[in-house]
N, C-alpha and C. Protein backbone atom coordinates (compact mmCIF):
# COMPACT_ATOMS: atom_id res chain seq x y z
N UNK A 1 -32.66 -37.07 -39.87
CA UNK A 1 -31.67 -37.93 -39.26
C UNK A 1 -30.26 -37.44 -39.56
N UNK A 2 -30.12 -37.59 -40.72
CA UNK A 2 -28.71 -36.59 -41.38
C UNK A 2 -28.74 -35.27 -40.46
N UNK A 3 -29.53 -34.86 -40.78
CA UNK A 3 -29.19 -33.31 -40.42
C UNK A 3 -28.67 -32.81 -38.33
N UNK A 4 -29.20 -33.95 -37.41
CA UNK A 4 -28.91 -34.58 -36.37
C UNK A 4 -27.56 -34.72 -36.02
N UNK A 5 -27.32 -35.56 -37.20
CA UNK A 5 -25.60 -36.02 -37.17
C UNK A 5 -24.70 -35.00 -37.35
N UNK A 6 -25.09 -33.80 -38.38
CA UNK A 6 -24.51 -33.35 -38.83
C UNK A 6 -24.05 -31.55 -37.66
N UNK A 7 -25.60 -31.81 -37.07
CA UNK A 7 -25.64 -31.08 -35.71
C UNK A 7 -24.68 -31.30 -34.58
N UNK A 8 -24.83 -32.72 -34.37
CA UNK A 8 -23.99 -33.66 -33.31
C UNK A 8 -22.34 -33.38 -33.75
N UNK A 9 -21.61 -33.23 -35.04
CA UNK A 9 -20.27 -33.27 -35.63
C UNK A 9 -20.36 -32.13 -35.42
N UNK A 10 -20.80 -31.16 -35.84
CA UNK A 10 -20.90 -29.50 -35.57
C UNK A 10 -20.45 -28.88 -34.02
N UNK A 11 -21.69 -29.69 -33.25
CA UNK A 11 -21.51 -29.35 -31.79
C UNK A 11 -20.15 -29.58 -31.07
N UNK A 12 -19.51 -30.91 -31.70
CA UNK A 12 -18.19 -31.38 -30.65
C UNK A 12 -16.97 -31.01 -31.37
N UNK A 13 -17.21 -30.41 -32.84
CA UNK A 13 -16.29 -29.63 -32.99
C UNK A 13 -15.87 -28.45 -32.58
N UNK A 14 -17.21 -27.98 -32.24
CA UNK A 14 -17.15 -26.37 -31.35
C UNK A 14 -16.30 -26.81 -30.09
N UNK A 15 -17.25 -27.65 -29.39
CA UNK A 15 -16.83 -28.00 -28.14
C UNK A 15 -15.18 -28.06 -28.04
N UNK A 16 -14.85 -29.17 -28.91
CA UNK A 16 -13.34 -29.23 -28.81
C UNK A 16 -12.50 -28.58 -29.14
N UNK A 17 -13.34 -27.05 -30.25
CA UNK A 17 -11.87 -25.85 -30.53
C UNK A 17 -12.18 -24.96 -29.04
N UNK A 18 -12.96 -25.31 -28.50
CA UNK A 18 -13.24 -24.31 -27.58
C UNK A 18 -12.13 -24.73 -26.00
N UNK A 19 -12.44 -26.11 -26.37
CA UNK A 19 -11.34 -26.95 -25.17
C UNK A 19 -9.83 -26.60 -25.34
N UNK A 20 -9.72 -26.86 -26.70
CA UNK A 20 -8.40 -26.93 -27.72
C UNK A 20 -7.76 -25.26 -26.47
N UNK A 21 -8.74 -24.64 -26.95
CA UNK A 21 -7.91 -22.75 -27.01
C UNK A 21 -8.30 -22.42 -25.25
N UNK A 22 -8.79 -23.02 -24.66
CA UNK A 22 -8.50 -22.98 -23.52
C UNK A 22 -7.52 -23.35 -22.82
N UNK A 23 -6.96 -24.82 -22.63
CA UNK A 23 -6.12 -25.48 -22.74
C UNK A 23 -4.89 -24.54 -22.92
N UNK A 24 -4.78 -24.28 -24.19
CA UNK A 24 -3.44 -23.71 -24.81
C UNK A 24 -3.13 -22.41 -24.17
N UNK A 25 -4.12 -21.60 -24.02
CA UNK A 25 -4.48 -20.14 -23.33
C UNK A 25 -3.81 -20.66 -21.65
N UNK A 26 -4.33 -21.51 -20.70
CA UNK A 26 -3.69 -21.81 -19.96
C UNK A 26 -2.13 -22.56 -19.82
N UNK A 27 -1.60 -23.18 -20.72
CA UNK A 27 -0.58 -23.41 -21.34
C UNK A 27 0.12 -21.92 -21.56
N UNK A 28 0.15 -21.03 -22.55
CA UNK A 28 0.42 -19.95 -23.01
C UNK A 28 0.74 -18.97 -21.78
N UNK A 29 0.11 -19.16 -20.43
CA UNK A 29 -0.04 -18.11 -19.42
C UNK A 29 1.11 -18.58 -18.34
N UNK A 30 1.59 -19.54 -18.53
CA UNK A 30 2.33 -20.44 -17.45
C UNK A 30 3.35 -19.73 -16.80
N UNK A 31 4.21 -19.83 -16.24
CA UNK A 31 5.39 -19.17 -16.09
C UNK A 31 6.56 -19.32 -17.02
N UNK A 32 7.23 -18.24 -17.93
CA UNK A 32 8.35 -18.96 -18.87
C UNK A 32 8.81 -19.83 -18.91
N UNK A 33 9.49 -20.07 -17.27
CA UNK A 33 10.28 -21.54 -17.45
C UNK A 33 9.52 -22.70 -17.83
N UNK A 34 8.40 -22.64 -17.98
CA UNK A 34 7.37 -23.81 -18.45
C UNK A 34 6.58 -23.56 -19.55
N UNK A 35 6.90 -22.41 -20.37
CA UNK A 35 6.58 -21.54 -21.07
C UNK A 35 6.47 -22.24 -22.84
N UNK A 36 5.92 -23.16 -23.56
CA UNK A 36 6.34 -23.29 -24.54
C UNK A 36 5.61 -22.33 -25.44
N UNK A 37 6.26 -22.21 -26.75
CA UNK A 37 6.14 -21.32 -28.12
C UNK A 37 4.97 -22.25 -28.59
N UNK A 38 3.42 -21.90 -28.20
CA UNK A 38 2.58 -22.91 -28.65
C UNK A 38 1.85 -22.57 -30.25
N UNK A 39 2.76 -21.59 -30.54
CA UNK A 39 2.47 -20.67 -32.17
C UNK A 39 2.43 -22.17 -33.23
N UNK A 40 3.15 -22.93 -32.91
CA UNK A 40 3.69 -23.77 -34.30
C UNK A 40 2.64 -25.07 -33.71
N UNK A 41 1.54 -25.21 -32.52
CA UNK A 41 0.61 -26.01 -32.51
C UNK A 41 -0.43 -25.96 -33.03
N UNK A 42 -0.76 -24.32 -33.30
CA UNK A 42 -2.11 -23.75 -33.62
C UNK A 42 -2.33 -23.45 -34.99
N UNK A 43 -1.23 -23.53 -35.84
CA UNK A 43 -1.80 -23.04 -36.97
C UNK A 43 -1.98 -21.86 -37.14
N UNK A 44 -1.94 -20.50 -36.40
CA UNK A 44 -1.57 -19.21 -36.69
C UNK A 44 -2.90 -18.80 -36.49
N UNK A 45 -3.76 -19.88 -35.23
CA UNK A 45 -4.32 -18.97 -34.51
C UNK A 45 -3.65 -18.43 -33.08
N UNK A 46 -4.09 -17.33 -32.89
CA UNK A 46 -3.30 -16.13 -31.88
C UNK A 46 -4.24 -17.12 -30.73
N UNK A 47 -2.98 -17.00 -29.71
CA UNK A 47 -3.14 -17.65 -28.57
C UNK A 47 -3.56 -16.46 -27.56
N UNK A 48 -4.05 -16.49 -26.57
CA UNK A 48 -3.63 -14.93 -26.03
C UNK A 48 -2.77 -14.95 -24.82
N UNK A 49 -1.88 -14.41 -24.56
CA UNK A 49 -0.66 -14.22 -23.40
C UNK A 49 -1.19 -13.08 -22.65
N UNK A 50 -2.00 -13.64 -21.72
CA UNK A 50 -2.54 -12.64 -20.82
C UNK A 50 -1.27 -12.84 -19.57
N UNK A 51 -0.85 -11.72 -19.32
CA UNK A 51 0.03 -11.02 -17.85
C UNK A 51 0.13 -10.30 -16.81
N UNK A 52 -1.46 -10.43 -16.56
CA UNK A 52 -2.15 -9.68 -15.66
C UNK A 52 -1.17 -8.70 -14.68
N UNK A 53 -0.34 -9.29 -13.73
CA UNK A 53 0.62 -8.42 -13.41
C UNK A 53 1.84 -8.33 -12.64
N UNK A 54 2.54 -9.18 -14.19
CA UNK A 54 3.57 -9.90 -14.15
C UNK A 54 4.60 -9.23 -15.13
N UNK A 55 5.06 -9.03 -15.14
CA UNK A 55 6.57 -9.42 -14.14
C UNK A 55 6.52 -8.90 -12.89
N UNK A 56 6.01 -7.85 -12.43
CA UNK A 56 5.80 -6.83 -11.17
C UNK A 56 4.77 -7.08 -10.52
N UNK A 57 4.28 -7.45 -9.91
CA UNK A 57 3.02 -7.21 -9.31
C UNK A 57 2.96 -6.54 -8.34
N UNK A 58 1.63 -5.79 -8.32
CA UNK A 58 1.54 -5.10 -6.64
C UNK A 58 1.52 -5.25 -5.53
N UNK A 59 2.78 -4.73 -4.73
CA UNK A 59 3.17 -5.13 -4.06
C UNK A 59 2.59 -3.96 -2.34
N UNK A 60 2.57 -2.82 -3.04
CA UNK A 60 2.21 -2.08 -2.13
C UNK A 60 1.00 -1.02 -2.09
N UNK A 61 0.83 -0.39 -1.63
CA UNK A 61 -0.96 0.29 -1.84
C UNK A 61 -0.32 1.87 -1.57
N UNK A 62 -0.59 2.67 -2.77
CA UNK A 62 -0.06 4.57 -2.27
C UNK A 62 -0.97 5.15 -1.79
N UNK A 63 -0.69 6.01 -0.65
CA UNK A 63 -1.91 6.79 -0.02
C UNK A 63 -0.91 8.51 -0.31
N UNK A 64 -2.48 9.07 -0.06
CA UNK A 64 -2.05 10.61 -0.27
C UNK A 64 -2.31 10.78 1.35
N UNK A 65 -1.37 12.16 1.08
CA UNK A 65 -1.20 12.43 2.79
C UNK A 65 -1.60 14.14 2.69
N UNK A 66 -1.95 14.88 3.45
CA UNK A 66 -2.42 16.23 3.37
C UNK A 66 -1.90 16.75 5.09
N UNK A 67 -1.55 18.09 4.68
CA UNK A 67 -1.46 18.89 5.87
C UNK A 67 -1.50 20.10 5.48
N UNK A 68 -2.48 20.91 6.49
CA UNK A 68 -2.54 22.80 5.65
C UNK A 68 -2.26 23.46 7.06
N UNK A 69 -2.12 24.71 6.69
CA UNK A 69 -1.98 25.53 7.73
C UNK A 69 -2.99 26.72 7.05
N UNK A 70 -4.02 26.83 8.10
CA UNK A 70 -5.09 27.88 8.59
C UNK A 70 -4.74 29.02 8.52
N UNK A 71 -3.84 29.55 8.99
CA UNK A 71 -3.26 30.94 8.80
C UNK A 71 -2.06 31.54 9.00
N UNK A 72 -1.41 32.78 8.68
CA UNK A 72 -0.32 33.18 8.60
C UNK A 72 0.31 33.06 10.28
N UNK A 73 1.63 32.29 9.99
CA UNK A 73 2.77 32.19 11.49
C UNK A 73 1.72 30.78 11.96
N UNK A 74 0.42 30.08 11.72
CA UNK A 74 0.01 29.10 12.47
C UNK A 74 0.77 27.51 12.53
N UNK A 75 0.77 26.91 13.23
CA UNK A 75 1.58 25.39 13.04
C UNK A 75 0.49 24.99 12.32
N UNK A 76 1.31 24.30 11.08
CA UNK A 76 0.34 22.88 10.28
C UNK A 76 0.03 21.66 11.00
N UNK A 77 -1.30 21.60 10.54
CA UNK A 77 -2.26 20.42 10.97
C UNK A 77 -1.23 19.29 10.83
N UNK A 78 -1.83 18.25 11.66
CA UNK A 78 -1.21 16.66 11.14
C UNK A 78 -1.58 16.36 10.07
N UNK A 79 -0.50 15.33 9.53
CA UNK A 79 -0.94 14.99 8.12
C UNK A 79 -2.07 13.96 8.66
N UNK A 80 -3.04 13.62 7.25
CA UNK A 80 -4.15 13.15 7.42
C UNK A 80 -3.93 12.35 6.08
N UNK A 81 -4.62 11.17 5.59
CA UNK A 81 -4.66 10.47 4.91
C UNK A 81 -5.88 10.46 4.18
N UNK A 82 -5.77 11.10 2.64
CA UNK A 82 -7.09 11.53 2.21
C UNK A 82 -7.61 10.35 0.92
N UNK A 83 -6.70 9.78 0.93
CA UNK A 83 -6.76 8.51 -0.37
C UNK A 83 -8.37 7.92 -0.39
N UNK A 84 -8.97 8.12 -1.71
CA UNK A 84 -10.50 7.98 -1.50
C UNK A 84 -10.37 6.57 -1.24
N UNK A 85 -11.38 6.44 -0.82
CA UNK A 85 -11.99 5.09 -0.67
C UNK A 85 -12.43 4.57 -1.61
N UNK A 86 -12.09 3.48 -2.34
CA UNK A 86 -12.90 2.74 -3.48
C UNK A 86 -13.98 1.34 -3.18
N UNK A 87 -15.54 1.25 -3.12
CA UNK A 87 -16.19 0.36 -2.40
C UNK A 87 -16.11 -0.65 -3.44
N UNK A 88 -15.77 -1.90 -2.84
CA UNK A 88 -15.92 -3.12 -3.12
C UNK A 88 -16.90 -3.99 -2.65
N UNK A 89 -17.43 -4.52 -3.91
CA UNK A 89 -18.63 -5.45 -3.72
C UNK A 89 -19.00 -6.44 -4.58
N UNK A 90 -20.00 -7.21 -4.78
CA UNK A 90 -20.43 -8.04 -6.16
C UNK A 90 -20.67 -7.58 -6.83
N UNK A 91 -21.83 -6.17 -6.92
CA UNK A 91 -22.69 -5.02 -7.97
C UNK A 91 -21.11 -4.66 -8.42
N UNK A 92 -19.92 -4.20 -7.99
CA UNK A 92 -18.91 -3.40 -8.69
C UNK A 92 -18.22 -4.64 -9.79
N UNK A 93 -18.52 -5.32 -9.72
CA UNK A 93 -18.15 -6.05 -10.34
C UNK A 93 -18.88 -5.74 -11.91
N UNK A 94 -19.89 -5.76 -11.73
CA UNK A 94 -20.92 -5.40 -13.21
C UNK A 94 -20.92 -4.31 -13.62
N UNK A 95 -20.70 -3.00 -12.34
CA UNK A 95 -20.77 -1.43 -12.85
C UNK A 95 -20.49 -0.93 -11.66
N UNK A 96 -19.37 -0.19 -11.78
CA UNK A 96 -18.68 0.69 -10.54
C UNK A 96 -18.41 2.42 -11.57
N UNK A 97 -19.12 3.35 -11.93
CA UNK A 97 -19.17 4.30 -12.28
C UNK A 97 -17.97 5.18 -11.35
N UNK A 98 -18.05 4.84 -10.00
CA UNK A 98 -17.32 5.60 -9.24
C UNK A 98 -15.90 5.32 -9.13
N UNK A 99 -15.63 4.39 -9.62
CA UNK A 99 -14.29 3.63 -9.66
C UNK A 99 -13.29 4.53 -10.61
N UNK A 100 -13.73 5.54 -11.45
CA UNK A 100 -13.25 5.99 -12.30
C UNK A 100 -12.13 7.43 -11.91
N UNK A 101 -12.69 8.45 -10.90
CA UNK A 101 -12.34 9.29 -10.18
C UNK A 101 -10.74 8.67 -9.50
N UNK A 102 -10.79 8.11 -8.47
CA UNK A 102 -9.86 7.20 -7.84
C UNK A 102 -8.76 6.93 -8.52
N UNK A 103 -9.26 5.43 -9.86
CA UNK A 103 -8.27 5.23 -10.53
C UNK A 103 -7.40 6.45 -11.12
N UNK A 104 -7.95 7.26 -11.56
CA UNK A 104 -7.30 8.74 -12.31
C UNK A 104 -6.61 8.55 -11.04
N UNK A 105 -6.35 9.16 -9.86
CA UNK A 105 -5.83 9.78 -8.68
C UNK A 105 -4.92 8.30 -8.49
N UNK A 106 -4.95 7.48 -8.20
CA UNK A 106 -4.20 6.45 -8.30
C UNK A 106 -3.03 6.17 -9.19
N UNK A 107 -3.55 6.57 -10.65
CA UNK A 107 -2.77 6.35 -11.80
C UNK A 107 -1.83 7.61 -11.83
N UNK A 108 -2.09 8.06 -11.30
CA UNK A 108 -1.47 9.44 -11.18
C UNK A 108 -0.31 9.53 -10.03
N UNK A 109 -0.40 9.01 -9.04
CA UNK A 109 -0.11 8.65 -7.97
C UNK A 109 1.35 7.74 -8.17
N UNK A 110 1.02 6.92 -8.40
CA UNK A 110 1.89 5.38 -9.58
C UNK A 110 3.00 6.19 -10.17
N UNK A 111 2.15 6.73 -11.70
CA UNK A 111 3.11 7.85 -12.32
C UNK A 111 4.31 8.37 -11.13
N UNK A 112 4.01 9.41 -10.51
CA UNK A 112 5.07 10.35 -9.57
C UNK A 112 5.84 9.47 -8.99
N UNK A 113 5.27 8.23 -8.69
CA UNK A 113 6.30 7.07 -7.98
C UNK A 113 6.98 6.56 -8.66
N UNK A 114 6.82 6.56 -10.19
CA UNK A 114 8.02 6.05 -11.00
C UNK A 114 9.00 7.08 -11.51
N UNK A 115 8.51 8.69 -11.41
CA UNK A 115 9.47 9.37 -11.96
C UNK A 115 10.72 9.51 -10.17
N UNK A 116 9.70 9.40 -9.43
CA UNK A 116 10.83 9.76 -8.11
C UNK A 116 11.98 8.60 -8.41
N UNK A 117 11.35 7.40 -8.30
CA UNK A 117 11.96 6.06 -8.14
C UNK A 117 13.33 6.05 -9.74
N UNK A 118 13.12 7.15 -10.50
CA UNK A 118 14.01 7.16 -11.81
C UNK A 118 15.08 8.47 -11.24
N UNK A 119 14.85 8.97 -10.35
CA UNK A 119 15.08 10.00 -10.00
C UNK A 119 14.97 11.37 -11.11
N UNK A 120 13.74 11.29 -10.70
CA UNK A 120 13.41 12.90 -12.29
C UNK A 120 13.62 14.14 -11.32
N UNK A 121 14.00 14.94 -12.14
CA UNK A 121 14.31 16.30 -11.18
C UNK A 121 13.12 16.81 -10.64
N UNK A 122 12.91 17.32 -9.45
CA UNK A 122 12.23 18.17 -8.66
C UNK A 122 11.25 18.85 -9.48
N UNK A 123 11.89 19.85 -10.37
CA UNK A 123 11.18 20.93 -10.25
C UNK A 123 10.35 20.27 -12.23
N UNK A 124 11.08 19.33 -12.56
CA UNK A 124 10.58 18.88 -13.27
C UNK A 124 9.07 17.51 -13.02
N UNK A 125 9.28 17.29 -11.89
CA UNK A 125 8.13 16.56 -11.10
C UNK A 125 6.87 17.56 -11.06
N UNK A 126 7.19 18.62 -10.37
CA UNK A 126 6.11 19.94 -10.20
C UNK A 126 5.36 20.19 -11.24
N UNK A 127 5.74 20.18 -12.53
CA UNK A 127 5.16 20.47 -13.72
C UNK A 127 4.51 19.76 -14.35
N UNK A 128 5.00 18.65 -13.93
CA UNK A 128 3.97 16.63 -14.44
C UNK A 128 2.67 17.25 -14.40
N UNK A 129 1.43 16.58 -15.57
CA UNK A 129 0.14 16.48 -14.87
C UNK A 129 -0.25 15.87 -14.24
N UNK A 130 0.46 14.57 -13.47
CA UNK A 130 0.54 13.49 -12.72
C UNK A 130 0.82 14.67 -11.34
N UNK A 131 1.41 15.56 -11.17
CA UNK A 131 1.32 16.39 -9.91
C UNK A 131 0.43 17.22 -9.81
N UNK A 132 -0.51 18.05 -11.06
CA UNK A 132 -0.82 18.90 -10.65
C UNK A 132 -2.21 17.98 -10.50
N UNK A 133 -2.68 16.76 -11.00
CA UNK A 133 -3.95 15.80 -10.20
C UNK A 133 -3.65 15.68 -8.95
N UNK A 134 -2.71 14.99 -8.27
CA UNK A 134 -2.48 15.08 -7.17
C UNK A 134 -2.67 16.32 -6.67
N UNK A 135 -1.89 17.42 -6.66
CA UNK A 135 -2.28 19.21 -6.14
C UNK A 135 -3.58 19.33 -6.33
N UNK A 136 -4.57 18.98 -7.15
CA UNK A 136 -6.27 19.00 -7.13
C UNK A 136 -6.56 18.92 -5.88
N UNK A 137 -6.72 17.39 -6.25
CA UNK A 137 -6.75 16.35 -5.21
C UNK A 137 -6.77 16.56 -3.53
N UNK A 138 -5.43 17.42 -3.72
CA UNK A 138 -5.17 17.47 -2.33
C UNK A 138 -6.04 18.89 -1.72
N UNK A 139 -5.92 19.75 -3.02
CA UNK A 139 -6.46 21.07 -2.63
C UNK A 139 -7.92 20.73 -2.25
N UNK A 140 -9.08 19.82 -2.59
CA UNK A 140 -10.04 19.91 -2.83
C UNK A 140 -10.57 19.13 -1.67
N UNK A 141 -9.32 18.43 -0.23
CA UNK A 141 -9.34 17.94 0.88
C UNK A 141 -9.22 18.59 1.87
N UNK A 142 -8.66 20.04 1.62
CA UNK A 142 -8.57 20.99 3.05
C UNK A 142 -9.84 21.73 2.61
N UNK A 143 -9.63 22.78 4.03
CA UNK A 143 -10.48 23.59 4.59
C UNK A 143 -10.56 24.82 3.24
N UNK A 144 -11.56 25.34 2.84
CA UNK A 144 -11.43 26.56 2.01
C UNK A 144 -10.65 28.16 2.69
N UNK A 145 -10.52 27.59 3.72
CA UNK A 145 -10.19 28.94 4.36
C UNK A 145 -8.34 28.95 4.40
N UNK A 146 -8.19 27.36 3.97
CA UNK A 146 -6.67 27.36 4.44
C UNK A 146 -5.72 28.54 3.66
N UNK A 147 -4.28 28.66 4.22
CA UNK A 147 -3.43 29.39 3.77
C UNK A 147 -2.65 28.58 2.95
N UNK A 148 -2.11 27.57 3.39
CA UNK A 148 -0.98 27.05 2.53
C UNK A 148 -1.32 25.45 2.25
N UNK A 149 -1.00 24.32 1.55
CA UNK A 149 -1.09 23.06 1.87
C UNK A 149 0.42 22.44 1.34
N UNK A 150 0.73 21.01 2.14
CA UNK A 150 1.51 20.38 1.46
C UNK A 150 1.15 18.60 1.37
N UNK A 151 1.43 18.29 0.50
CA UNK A 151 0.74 16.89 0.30
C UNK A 151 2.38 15.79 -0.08
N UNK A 152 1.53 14.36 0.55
CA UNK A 152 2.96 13.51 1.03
C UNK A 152 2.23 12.22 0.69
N UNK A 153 3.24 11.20 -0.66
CA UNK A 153 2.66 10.36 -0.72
C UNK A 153 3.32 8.92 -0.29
N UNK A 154 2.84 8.27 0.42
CA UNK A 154 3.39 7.25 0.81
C UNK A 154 2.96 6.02 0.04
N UNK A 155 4.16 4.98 0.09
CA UNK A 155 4.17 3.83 -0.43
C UNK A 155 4.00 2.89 1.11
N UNK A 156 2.69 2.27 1.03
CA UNK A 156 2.53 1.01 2.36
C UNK A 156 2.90 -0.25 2.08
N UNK A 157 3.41 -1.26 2.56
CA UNK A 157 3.74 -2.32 2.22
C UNK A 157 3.35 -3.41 3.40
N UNK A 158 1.82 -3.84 3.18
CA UNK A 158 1.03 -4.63 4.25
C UNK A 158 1.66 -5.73 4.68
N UNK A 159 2.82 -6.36 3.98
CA UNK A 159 3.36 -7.67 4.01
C UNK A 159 4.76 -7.75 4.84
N UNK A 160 4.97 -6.56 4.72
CA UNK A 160 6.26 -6.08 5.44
C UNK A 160 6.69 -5.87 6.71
N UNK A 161 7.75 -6.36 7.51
CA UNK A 161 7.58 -5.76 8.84
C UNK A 161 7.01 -4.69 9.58
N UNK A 162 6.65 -4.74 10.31
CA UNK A 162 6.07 -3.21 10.94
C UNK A 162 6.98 -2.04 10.69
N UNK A 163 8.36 -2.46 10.80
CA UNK A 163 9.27 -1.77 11.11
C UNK A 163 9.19 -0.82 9.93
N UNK A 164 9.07 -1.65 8.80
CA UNK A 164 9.25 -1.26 7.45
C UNK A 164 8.11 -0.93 6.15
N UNK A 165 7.33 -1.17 7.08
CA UNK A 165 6.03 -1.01 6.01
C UNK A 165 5.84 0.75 5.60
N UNK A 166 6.16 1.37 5.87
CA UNK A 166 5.59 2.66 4.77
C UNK A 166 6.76 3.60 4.12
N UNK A 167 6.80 3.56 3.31
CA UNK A 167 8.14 4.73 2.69
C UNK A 167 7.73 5.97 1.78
N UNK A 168 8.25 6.89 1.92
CA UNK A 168 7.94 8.03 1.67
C UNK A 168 8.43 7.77 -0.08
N UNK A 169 7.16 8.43 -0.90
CA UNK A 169 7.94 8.90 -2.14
C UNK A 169 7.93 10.27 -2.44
N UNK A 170 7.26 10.76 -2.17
CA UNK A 170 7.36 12.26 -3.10
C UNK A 170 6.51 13.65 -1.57
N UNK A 171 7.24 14.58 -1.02
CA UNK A 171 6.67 15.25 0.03
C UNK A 171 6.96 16.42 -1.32
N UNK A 172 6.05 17.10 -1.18
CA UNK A 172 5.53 18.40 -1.86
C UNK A 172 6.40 19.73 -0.89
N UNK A 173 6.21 20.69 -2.02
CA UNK A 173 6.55 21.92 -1.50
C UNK A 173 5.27 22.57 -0.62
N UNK A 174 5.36 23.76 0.41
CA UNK A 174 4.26 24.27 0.72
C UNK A 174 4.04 24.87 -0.22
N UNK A 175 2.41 25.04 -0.82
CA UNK A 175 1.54 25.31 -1.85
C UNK A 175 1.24 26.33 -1.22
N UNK A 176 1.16 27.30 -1.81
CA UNK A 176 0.14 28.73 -1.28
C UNK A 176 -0.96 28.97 -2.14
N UNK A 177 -2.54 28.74 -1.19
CA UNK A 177 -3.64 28.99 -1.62
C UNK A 177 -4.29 30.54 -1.66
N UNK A 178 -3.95 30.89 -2.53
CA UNK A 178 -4.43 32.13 -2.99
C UNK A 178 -6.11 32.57 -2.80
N UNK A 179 -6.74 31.66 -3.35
CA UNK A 179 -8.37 32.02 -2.88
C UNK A 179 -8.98 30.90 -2.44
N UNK A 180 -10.03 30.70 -1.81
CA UNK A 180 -10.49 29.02 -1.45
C UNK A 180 -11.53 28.75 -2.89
N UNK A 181 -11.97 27.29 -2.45
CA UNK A 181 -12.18 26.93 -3.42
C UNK A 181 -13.56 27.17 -3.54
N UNK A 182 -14.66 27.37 -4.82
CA UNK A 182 -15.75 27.34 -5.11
C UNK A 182 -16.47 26.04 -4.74
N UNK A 183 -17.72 25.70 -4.68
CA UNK A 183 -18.37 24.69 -4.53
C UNK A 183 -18.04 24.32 -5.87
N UNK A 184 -18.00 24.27 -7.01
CA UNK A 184 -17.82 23.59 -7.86
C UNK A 184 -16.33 22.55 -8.37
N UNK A 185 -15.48 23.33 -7.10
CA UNK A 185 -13.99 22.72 -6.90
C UNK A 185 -13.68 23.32 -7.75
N UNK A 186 -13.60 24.23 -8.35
CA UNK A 186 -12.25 25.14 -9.30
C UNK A 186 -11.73 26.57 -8.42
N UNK A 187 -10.66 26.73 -8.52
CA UNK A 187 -9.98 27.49 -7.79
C UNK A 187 -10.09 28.90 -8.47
N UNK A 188 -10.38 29.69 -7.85
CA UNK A 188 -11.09 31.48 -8.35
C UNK A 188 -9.83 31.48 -8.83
């Protein structure tokens, strides 16, 4: 019988630190202006201030852009839009293995858009490893036979007027491809 009770006091104490730090956790996440210092409620347990992606949030989606030219004196192809595709579903939710490739190329992507947007020098952009993923990237989207490539990344902004939805951040130099690429994607 004791031991019941003592189950029952056990259980709704869980229950209620569990309410307690939820509560506060949603409290804690609010917007500043509603923002209180809930440190001096808890007793110096850590609240957590999750900011998923805030102050900034994403606002726009970067695509890579590709154009090569086939051979010496030929006009370059149209640019083409090679930005992988990342599949969304319920299963990715539990395990997306493939999600990993992308993000790199994405994160990378991001990167070059903040050094343009700081204005970093040119030739100091070229040398980033944030460019030479992208230069992979792009190399590993043309033809093996091509001569030259240049790659163009745009910032889209779905929310935006038509007028105004895509802006250029970073257009590449023409690249000269020296040998095509191996099936294994490394460049001879």
């Amino acid at each position: 019988m004791m031991s019941d009770r003592i189950q029952n006091v056990a259980g709704a104490c869980a229950v209620g630190a569990l309410a307690a730090h939820l509560v506060s956790t949603v409290l804690q996440n609010t917007p500043d202006s509603y923002n209180q210092d809930l440190r001096i409620f808890t007793g110096g347990w850590t609240v957590p201030g999750w900011r998923f992606f805030a102050p900034n949030p994403g606002v726009q989606n970067v695509h890579l852009l590709v154009r090569e030219v086939a051979s010496e004196g030929a006009a370059p192809t149209p640019w083409r839009d090679v930005t992988p595709e990342v599949p969304h579903g319920w299963k990715q939710v539990l395990w997306n293995p493939a999600s990993r490739g992308p993000k790199a190329l994405f994160d990378a992507m991001q990167q070059l858009s903040v050094m343009c947007a700081n204005q970093a020098e040119f030739a100091w952009v070229t040398q980033s490893l944030p460019y030479q993923l992208v230069f992979s990237a792009s190399r590993a989207a043309v033809a093996n036979d091509s001569k030259a490539l240049q790659f163009l990344l745009m910032n889209v902004f779905p929310s935006a007027p038509p007028d105004q939805r895509m802006k250029p951040i970073l257009t590449s130099e023409w690249i000269p491809l020296r040998s095509p690429v191996r099936a294994g994607g490394a460049v001879r």
